[in-house]
N, C-alpha and C. Protein backbone atom coordinates (compact mmCIF):
# COMPACT_ATOMS: atom_id res chain seq x y z
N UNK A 1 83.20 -127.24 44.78
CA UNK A 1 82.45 -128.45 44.89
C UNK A 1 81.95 -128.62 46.31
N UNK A 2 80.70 -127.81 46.47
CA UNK A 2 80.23 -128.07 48.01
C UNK A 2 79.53 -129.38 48.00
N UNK A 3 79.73 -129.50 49.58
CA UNK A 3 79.22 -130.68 49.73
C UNK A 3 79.68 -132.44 49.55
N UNK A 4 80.97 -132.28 49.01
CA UNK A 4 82.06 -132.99 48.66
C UNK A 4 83.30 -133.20 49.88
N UNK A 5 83.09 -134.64 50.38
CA UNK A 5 84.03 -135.19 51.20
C UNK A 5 85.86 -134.97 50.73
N UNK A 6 86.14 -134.36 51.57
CA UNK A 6 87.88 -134.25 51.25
C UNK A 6 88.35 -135.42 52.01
N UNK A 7 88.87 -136.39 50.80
CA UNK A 7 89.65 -137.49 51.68
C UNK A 7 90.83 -137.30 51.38
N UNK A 8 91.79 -137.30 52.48
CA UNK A 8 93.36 -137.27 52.66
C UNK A 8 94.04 -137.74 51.93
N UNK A 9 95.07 -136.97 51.85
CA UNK A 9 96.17 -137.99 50.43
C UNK A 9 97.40 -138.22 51.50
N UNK A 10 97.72 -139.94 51.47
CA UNK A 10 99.06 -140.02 52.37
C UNK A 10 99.91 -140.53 51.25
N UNK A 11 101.35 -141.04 51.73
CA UNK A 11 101.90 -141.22 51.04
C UNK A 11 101.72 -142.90 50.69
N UNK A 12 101.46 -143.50 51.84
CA UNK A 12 101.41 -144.70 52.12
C UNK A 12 99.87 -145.15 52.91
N UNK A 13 99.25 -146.66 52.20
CA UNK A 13 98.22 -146.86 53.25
C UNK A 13 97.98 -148.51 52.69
N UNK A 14 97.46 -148.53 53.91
CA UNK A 14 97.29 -150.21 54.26
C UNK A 14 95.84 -150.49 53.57
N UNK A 15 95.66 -151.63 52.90
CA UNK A 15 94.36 -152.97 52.90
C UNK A 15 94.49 -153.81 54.55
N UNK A 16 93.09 -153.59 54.90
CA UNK A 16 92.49 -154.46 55.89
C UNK A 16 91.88 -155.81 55.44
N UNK A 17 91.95 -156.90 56.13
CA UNK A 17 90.95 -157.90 55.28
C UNK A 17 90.53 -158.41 56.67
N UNK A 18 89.13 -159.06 56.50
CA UNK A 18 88.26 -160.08 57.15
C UNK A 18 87.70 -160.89 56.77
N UNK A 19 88.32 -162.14 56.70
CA UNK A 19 87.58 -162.93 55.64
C UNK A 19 88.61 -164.19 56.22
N UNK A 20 87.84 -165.38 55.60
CA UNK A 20 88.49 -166.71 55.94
C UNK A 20 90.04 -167.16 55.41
N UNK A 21 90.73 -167.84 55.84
CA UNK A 21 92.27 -168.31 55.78
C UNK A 21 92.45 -168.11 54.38
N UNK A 22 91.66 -168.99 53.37
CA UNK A 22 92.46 -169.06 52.37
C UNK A 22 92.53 -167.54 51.44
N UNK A 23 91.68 -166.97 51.58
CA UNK A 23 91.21 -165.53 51.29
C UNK A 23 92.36 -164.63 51.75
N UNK A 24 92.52 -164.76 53.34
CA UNK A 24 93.62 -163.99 53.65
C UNK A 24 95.01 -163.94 53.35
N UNK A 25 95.27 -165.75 52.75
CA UNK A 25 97.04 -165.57 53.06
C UNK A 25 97.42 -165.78 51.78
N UNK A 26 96.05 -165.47 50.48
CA UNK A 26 95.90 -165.08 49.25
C UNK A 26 96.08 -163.91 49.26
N UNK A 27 96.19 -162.77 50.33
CA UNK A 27 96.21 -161.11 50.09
C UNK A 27 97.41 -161.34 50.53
N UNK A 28 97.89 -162.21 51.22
CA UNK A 28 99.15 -161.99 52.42
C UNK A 28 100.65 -162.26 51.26
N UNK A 29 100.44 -163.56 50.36
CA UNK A 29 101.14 -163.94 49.86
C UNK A 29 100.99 -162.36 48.07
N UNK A 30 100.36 -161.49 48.58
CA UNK A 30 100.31 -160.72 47.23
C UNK A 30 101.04 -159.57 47.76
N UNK A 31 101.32 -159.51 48.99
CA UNK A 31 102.22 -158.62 50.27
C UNK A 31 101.21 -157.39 50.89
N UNK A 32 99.90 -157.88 50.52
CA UNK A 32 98.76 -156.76 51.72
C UNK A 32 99.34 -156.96 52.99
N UNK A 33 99.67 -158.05 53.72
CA UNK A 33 100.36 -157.65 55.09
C UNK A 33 100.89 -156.96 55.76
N UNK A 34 100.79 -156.65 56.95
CA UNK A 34 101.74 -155.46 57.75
C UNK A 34 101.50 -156.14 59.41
N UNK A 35 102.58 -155.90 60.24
CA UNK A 35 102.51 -156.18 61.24
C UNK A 35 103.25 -154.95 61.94
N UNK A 36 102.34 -154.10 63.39
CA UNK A 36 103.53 -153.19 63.20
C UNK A 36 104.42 -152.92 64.57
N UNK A 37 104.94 -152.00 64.44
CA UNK A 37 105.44 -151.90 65.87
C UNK A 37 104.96 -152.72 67.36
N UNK A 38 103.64 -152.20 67.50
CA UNK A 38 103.23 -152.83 68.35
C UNK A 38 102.21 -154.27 68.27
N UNK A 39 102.77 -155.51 67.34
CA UNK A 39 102.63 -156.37 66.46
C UNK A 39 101.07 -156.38 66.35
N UNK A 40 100.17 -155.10 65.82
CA UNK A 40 99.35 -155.29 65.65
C UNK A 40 98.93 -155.72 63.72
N UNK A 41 98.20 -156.45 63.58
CA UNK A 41 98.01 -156.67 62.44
C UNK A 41 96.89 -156.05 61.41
N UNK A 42 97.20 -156.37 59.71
CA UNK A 42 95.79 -155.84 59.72
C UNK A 42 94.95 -156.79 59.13
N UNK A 43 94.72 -157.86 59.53
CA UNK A 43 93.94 -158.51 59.05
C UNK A 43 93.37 -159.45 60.22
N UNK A 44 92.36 -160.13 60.04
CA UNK A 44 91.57 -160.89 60.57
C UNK A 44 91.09 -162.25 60.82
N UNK A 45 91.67 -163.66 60.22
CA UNK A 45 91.44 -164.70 59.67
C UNK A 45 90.25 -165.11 60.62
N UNK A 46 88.85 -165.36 60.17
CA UNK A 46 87.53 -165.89 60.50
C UNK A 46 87.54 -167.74 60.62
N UNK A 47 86.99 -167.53 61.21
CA UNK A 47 86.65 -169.50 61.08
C UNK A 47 85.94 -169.92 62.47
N UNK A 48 86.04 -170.88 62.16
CA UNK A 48 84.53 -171.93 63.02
C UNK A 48 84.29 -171.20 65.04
N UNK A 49 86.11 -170.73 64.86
CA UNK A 49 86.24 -170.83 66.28
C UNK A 49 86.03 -168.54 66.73
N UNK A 50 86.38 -168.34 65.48
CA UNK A 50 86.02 -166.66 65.95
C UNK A 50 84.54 -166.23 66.19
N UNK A 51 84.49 -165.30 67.00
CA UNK A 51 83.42 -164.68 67.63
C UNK A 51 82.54 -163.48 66.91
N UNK A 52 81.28 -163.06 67.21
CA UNK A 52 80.92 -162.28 66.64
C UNK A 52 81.75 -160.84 67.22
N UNK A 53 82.08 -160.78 68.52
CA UNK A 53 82.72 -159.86 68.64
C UNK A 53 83.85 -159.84 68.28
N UNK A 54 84.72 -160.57 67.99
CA UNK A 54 85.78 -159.92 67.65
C UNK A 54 85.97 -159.77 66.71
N UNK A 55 84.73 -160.46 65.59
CA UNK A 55 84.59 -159.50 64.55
C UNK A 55 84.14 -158.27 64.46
N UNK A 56 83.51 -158.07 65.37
CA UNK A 56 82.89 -156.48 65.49
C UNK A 56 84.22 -155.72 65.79
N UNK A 57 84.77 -156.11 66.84
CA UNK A 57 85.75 -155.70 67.31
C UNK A 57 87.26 -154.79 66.54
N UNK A 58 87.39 -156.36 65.31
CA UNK A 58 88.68 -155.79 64.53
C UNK A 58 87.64 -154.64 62.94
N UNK A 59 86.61 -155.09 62.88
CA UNK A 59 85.91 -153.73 61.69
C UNK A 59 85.87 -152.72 62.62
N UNK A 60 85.56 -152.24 63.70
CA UNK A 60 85.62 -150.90 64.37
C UNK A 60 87.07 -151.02 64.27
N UNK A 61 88.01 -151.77 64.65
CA UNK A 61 89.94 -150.79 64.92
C UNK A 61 89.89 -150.59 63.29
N UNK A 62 89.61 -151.36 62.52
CA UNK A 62 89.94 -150.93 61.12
C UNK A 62 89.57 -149.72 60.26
N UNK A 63 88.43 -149.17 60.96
CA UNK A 63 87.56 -148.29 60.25
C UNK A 63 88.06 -147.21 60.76
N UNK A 64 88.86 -147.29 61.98
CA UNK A 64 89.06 -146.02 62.60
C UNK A 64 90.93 -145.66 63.11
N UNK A 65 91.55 -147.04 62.32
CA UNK A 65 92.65 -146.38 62.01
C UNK A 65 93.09 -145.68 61.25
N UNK A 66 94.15 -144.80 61.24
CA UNK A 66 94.67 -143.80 60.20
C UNK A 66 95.21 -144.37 59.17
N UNK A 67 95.56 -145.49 59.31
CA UNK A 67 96.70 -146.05 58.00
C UNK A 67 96.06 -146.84 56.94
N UNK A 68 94.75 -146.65 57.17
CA UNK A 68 93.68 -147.75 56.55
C UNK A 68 93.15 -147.27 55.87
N UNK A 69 93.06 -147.66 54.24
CA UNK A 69 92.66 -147.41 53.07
C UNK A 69 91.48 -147.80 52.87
N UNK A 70 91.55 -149.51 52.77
CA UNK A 70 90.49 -149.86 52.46
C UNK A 70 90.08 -150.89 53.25
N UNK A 71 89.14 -151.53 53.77
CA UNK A 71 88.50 -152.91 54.49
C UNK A 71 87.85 -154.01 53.57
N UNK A 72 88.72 -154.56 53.28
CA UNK A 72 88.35 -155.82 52.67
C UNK A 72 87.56 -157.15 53.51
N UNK A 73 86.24 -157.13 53.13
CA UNK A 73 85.69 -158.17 54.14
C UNK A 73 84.97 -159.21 53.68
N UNK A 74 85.11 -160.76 53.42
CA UNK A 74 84.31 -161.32 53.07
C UNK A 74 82.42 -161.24 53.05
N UNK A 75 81.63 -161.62 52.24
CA UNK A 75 80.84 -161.20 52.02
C UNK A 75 79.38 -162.12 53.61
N UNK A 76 80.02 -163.45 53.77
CA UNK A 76 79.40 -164.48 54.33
C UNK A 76 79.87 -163.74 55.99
N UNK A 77 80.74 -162.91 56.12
CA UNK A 77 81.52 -162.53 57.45
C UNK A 77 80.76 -160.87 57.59
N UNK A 78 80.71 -159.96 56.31
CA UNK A 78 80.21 -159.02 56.31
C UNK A 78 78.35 -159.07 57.45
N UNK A 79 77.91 -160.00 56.45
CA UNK A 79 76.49 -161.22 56.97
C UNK A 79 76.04 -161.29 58.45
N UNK A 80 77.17 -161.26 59.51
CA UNK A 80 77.73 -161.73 60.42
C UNK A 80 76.99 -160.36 61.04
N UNK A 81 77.72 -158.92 60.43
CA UNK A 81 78.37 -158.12 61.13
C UNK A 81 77.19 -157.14 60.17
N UNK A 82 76.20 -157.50 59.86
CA UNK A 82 75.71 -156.59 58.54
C UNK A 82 74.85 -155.06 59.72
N UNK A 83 74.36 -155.01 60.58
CA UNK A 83 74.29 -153.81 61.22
C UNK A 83 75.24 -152.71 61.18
N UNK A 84 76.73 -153.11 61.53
CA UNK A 84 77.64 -152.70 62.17
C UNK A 84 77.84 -151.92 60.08
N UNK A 85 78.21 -152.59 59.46
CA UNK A 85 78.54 -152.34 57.71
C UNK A 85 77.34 -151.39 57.20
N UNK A 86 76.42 -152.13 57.60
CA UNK A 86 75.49 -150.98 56.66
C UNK A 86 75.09 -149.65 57.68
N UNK A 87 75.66 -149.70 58.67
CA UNK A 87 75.60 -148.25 59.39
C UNK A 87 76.93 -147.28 59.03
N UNK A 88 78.26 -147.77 58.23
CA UNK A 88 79.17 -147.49 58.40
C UNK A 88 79.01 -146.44 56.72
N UNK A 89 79.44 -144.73 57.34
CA UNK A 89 79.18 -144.46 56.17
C UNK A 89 80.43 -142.97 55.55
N UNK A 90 81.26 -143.57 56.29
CA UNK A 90 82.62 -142.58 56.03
C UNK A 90 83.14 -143.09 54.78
N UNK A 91 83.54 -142.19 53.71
CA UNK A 91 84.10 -142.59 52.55
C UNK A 91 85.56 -143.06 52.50
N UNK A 92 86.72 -143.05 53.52
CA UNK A 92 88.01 -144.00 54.16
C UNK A 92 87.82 -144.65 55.50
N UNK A 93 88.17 -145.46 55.83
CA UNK A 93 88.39 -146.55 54.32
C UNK A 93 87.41 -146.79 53.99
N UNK A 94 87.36 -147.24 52.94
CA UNK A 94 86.24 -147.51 52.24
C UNK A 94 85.77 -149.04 52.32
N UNK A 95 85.18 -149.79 52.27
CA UNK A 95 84.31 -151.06 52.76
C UNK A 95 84.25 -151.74 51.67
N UNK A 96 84.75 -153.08 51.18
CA UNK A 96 84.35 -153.58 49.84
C UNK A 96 84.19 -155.08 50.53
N UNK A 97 83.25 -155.21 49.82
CA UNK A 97 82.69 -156.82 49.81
C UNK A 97 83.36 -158.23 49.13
N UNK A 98 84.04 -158.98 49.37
CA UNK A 98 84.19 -159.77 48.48
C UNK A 98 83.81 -161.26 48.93
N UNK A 99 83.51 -162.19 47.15
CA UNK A 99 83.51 -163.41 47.63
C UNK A 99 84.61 -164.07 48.18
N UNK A 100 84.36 -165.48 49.07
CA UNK A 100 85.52 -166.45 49.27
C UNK A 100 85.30 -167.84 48.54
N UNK A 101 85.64 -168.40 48.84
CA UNK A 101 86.08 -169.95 48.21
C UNK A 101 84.27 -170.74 48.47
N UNK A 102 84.41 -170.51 49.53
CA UNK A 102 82.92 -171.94 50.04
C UNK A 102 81.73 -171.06 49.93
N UNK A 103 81.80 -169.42 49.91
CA UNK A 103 80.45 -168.46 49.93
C UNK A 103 80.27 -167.40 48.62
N UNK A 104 79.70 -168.05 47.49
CA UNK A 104 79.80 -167.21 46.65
C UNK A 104 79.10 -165.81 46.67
N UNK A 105 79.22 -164.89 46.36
CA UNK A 105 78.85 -162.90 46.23
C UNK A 105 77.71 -163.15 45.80
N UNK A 106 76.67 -162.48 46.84
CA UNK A 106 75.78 -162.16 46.56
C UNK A 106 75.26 -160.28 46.58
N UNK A 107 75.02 -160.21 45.00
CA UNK A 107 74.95 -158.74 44.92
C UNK A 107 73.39 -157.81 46.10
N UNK A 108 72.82 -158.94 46.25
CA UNK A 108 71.34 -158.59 46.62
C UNK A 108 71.81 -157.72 47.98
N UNK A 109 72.87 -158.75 48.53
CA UNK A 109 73.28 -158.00 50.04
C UNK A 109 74.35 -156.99 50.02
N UNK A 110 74.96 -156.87 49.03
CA UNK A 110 76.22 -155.89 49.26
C UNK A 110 75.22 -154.08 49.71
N UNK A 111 76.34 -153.41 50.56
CA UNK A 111 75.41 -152.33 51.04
C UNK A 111 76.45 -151.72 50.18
N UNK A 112 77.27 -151.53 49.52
CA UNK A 112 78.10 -150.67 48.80
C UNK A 112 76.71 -150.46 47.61
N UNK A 113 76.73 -151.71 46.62
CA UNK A 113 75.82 -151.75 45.76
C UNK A 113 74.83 -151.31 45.65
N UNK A 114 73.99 -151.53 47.13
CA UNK A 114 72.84 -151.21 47.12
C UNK A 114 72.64 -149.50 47.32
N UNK A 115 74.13 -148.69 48.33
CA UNK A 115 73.87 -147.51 47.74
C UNK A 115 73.81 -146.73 46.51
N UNK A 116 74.68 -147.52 45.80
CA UNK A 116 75.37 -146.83 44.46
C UNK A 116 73.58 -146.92 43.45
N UNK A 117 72.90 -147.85 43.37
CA UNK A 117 71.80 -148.05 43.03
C UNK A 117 70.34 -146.92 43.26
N UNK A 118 70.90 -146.97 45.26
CA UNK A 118 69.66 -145.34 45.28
C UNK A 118 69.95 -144.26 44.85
N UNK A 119 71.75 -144.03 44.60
CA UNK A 119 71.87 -142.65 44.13
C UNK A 119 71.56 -142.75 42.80
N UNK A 120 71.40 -143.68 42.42
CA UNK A 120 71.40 -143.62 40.76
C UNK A 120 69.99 -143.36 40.28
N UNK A 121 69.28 -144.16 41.73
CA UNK A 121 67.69 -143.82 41.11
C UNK A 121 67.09 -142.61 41.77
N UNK A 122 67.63 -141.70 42.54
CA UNK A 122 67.23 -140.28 43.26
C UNK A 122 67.88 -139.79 42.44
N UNK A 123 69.17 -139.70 41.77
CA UNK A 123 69.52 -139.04 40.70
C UNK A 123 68.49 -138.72 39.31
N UNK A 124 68.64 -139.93 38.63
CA UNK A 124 67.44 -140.05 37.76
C UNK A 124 66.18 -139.30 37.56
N UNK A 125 65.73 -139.62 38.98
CA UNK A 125 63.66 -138.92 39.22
C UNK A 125 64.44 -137.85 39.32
N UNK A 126 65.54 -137.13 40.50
CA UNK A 126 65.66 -135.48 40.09
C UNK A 126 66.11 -135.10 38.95
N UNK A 127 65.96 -135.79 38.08
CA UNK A 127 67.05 -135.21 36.71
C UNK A 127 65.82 -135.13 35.56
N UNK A 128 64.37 -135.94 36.37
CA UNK A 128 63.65 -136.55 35.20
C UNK A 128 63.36 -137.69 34.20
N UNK A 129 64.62 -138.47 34.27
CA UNK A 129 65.29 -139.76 33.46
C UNK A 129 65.32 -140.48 34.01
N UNK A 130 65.12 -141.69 33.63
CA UNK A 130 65.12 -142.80 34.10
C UNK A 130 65.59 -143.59 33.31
């Protein structure tokens, strides 16, 4: 299978989240949490008073730690940061969009979606089908 990303098999791996309070301590109370040695965390809680950088800030440590599966990021916070997401194109962790409480999902912006859509339609015209 050329041309096919080999992603690592560990034994163990973390959910990242970025997304607002009640969102987070909804993953926290499901036990996504980790705090570790060096009490770094993996999550993010957003609100009135966080910055664009340090949202930029914690999606780059997340994307480029080892223990990180997946990045869970609100969709209204993704919004925020949407350069930084739709440039991001390593298959671990992997990037998922979700709604929160006050910002409902909008499919128009998800960049996951919107790839899965061009492969489907470059697939298609090379296949002939549509």
């Amino acid at each position: 299978m050329a041309g096919r990303v080999q992603i690592p098999s560990r034994s163990s791996a973390l959910i990242a989240m970025i997304a607002d309070e009640d969102t987070v301590v909804g993953f926290l109370l499901a036990g996504v949490g980790n705090v570790d040695l060096r009490r770094k965390t993996n999550y993010l809680i957003v609100d009135s008073k966080t910055t664009v950088k340090q949202i930029e800030d914690a999606f780059k440590e997340f994307t480029t730690r080892e223990d990180i599966a997946i990045v869970l990021i609100s969709q209204y916070v993704a919004n925020m940061i949407r350069f930084l997401v739709d440039s991001y194109n390593k298959p671990v962790p992997a990037i998922l969009e979700i709604p929160s409480k006050d910002h409902p999902y909008d499919p128009a912006h998800d960049s996951v979606l919107s790839r899965v859509k061009y492969l489907f339609s470059a697939e298609s015209v090379a296949s002939g089908r549509r």
